[in-house]
Protein backbone atom coordinates (compact mmCIF):
# COMPACT_ATOMS: atom_id res chain seq x y z
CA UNK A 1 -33.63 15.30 15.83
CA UNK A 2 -32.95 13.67 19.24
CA UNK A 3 -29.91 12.55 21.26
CA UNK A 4 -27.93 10.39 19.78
CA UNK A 5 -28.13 8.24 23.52
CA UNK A 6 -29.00 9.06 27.38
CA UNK A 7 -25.28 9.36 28.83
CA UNK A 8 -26.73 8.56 32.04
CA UNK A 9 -27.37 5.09 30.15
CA UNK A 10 -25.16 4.46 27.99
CA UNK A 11 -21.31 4.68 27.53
CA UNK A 12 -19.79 6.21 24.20
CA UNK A 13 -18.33 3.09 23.05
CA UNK A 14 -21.28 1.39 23.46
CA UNK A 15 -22.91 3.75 21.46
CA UNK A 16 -20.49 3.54 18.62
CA UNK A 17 -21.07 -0.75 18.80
CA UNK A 18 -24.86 0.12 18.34
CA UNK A 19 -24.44 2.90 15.18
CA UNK A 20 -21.91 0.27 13.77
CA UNK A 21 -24.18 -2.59 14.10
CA UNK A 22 -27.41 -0.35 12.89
CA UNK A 23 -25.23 1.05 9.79
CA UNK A 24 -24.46 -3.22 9.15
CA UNK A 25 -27.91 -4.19 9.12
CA UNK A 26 -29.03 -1.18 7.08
CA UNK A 27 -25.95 -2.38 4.00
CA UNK A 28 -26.09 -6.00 4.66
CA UNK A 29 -23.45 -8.31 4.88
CA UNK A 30 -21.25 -7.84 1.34
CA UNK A 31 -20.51 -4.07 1.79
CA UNK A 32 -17.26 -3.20 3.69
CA UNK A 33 -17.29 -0.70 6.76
CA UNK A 34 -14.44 1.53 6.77
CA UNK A 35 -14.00 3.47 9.74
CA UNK A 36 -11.47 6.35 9.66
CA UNK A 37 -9.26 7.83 12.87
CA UNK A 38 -10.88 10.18 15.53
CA UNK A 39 -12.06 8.12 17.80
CA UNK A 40 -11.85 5.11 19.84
CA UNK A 41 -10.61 2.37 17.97
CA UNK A 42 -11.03 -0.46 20.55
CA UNK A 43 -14.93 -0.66 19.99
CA UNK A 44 -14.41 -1.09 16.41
CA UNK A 45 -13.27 -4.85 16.80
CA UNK A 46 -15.32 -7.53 14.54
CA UNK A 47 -17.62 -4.45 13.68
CA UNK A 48 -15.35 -2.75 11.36
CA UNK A 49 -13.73 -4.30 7.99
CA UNK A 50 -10.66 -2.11 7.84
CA UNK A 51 -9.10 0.43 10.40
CA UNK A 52 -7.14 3.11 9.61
CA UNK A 53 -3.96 3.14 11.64
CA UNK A 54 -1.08 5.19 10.01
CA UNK A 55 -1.26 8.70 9.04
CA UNK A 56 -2.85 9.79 5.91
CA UNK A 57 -1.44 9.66 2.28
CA UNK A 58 0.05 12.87 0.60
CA UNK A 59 -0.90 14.04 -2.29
CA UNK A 60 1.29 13.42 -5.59
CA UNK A 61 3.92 15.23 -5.58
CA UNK A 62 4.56 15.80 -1.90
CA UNK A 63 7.44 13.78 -1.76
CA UNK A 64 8.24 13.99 2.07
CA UNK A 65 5.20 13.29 3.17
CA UNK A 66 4.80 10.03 0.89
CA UNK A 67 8.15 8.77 2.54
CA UNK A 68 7.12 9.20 5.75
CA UNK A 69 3.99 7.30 5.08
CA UNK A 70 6.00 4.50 3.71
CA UNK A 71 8.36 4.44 6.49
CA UNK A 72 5.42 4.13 9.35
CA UNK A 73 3.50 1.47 7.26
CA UNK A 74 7.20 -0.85 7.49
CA UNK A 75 7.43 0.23 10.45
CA UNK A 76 3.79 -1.36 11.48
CA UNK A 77 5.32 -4.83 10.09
CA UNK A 78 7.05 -5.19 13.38
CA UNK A 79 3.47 -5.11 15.08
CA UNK A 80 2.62 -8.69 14.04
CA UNK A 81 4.20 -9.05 10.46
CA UNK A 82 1.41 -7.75 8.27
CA UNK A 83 0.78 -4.12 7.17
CA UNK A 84 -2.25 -5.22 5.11
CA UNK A 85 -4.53 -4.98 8.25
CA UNK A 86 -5.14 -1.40 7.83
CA UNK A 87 -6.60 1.05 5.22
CA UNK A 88 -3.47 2.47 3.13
CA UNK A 89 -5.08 5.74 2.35
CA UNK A 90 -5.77 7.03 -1.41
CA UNK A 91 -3.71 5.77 -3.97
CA UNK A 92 -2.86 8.60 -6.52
CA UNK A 93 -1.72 7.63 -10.14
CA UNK A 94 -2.25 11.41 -11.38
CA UNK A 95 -5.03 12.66 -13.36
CA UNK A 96 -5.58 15.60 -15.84
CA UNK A 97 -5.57 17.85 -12.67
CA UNK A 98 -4.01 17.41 -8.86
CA UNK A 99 -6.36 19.46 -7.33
CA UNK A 100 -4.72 18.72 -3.47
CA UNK A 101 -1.65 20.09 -4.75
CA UNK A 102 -2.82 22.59 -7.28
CA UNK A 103 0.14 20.98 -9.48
CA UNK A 104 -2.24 20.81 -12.68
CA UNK A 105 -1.33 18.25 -15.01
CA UNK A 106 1.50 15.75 -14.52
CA UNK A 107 1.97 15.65 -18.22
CA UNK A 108 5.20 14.41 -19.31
CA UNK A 109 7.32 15.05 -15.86
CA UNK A 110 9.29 12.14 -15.67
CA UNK A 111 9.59 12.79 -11.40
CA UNK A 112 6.24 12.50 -11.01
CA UNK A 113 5.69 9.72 -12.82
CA UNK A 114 8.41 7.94 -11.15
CA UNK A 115 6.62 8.70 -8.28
CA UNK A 116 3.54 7.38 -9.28
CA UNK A 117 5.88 4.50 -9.99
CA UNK A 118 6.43 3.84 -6.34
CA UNK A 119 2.97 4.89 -5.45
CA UNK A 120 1.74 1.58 -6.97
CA UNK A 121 4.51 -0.20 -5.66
CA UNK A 122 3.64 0.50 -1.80
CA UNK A 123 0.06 -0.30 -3.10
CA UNK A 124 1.62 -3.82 -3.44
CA UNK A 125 3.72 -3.79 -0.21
CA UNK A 126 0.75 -3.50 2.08
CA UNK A 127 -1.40 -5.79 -0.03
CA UNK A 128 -4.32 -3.72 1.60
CA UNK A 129 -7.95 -2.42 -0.54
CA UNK A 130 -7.42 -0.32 -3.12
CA UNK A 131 -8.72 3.38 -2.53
CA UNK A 132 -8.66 5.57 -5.26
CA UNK A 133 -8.11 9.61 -4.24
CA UNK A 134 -8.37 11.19 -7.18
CA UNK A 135 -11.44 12.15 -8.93
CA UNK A 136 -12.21 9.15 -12.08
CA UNK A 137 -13.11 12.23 -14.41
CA UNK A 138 -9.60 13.51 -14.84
CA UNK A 139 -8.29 10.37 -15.47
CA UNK A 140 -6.97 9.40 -19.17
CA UNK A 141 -6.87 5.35 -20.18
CA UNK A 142 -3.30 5.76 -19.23
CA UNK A 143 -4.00 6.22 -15.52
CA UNK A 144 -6.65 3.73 -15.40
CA UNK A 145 -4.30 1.42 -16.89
CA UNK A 146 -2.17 2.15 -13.94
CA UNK A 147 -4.44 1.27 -11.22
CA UNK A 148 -5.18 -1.63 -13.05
CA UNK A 149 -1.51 -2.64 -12.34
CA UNK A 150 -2.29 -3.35 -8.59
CA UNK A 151 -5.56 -5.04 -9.06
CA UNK A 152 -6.78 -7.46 -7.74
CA UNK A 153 -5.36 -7.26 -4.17
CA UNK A 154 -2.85 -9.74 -3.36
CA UNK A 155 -4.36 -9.39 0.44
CA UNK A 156 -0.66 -10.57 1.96
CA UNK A 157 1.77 -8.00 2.84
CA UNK A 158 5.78 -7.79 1.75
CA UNK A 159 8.31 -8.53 4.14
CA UNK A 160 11.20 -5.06 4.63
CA UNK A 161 14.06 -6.81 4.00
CA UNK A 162 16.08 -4.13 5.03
CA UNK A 163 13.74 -3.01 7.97
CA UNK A 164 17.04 -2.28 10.46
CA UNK A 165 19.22 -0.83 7.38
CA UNK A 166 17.59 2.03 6.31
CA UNK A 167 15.30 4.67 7.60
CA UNK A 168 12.92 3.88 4.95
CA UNK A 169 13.36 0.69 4.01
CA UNK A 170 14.29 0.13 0.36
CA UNK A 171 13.82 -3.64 -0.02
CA UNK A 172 10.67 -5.78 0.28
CA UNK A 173 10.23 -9.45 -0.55
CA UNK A 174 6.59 -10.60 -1.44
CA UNK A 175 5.92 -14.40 -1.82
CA UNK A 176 3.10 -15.10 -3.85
CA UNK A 177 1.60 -18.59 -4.43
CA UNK A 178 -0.93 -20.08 -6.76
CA UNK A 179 -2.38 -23.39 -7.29
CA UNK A 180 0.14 -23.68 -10.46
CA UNK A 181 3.31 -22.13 -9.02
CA UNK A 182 5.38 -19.77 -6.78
CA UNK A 183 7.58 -16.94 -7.25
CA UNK A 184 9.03 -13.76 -5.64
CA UNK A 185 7.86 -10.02 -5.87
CA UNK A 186 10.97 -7.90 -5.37
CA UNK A 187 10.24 -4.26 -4.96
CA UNK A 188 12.76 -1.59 -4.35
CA UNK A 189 12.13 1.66 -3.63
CA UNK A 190 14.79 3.89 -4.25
CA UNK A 191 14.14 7.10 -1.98
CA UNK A 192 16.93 9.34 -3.30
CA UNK A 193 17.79 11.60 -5.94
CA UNK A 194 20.33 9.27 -7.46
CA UNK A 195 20.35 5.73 -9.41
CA UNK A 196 21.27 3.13 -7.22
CA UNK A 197 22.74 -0.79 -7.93
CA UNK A 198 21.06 -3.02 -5.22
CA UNK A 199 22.99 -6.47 -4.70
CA UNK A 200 20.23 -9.12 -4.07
CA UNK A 201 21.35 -12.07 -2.34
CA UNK A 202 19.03 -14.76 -2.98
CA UNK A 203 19.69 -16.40 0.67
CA UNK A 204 18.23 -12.96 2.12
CA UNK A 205 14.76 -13.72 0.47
CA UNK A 206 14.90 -17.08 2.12
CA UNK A 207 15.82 -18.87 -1.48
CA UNK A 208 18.59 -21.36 -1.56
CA UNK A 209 21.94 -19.90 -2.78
CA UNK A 210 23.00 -22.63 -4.48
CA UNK A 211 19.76 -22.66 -7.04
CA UNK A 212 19.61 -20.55 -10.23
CA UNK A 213 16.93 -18.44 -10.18
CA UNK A 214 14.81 -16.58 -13.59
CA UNK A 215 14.43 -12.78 -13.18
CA UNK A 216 12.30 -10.09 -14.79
CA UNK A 217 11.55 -6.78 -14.60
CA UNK A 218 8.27 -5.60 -14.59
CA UNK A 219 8.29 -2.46 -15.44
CA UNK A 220 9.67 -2.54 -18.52
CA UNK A 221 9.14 -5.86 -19.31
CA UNK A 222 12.19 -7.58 -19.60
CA UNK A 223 13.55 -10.78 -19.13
CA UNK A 224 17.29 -9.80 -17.28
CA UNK A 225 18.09 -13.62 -17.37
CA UNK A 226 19.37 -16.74 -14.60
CA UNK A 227 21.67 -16.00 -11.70
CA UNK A 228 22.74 -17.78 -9.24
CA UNK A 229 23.74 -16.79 -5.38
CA UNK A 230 22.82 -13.07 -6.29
CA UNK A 231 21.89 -10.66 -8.74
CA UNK A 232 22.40 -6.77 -9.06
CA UNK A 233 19.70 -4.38 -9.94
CA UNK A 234 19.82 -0.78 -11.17
């Protein structure tokens, strides 16, 4: 075991360019680098595949902590309108135990599972990679079904629609286009302890007012039927 370099030769950032570029010739080309915080991020440019640059994801069922992780990923849309360019930290759909919270089982709570709910939906928002944080053996079918909900990555990131209306914004608009047609994502995240009715002006998500539009809910399912101008959602 040796220095890692001569400081009287070589500067620290220069020294992380040279472990990056041995530790990419050493995987090859195919195999993403992910580099975490703690250190200077400015060397990381072109070496690095994803950054981490918000702070790190709760675990399920800390509640507080997962809204203020939402609320700093919107706010990182304002940086250059895309939240995807950064690694959104563990996703956690709940497995037979949560060992980070020492909440054993989520079983049949119907709060954590709503929160699971919205866990999958911010997967979606910043259209980032998918990392799982919980350990695979504690997970049923049911909770691999549920990562299988935000697979493959979209790769684009939803726009806050309400970005300047509430502290942690509620409303995002994802357009999503394929080679056979286009739609709209709506997610809403309701952050309270109460049922909400969101009014959704189609104008707001850029779509012409005057046009009926088809809407469906995902979650359960359902076709809620053609509206035109606007549409209210529970």
């Amino acid at each position: 075991r040796g220095a890692l370099h001569d400081p009287t030769k070589i500067m620290q950032s220069e020294d992380i360019r040279e472990g990056l570029k041995t530790i990419r010739r050493a995987i090859g080309p195919s195999v993403a680098i992910h580099q975490f915080c703690c250190g200077p991020y400015f060397p990381y440019v072109g070496l690095a595949d994803r950054v981490r640059v918000g702070i790190d994801a709760p675990a399920l069922g800390d509640w507080e902590g997962f809204k203020a992780m939402a609320r700093q990923l919107a706010a990182n849309y304002m940086l250059n309108e895309r939240i995807w360019v950064n690694d959104p930290d563990p996703l956690f759909v709940g497995g037979q135990y949560n060992r980070d919270m020492g909440s054993g089982s989520v079983g049949p709570d119907p709060t954590l599972r709503r929160e699971v709910r919205m866990r999958l939906q911010e997967q979606v928002i910043d259209g980032g990679p998918v990392t799982v944080g919980e350990s695979l053996d504690d997970f049923t079918p049911e909770r691999f079904h549920l990562l299988t909900l935000v697979l493959p990555t979209y790769g684009q990131a939803a726009t806050p629609v309400d970005l300047f209306q509430h502290p942690t914004p509620e409303i995002y608009d994802l357009k999503v286009k394929t080679a056979w047609d286009q739609w709209h994502v709506l997610l809403i995240q309701n952050w309270t302890d109460r049922d909400k009715t969101y009014d959704i002006q189609f104008a707001e998500l850029g779509l012409n007012e005057h046009k009926s539009y088809l809407v469906f809910r995902f979650w359960d399912q359902d076709f809620l039927g053609e509206f035109r101008g606007r549409v209210n959602l529970r």
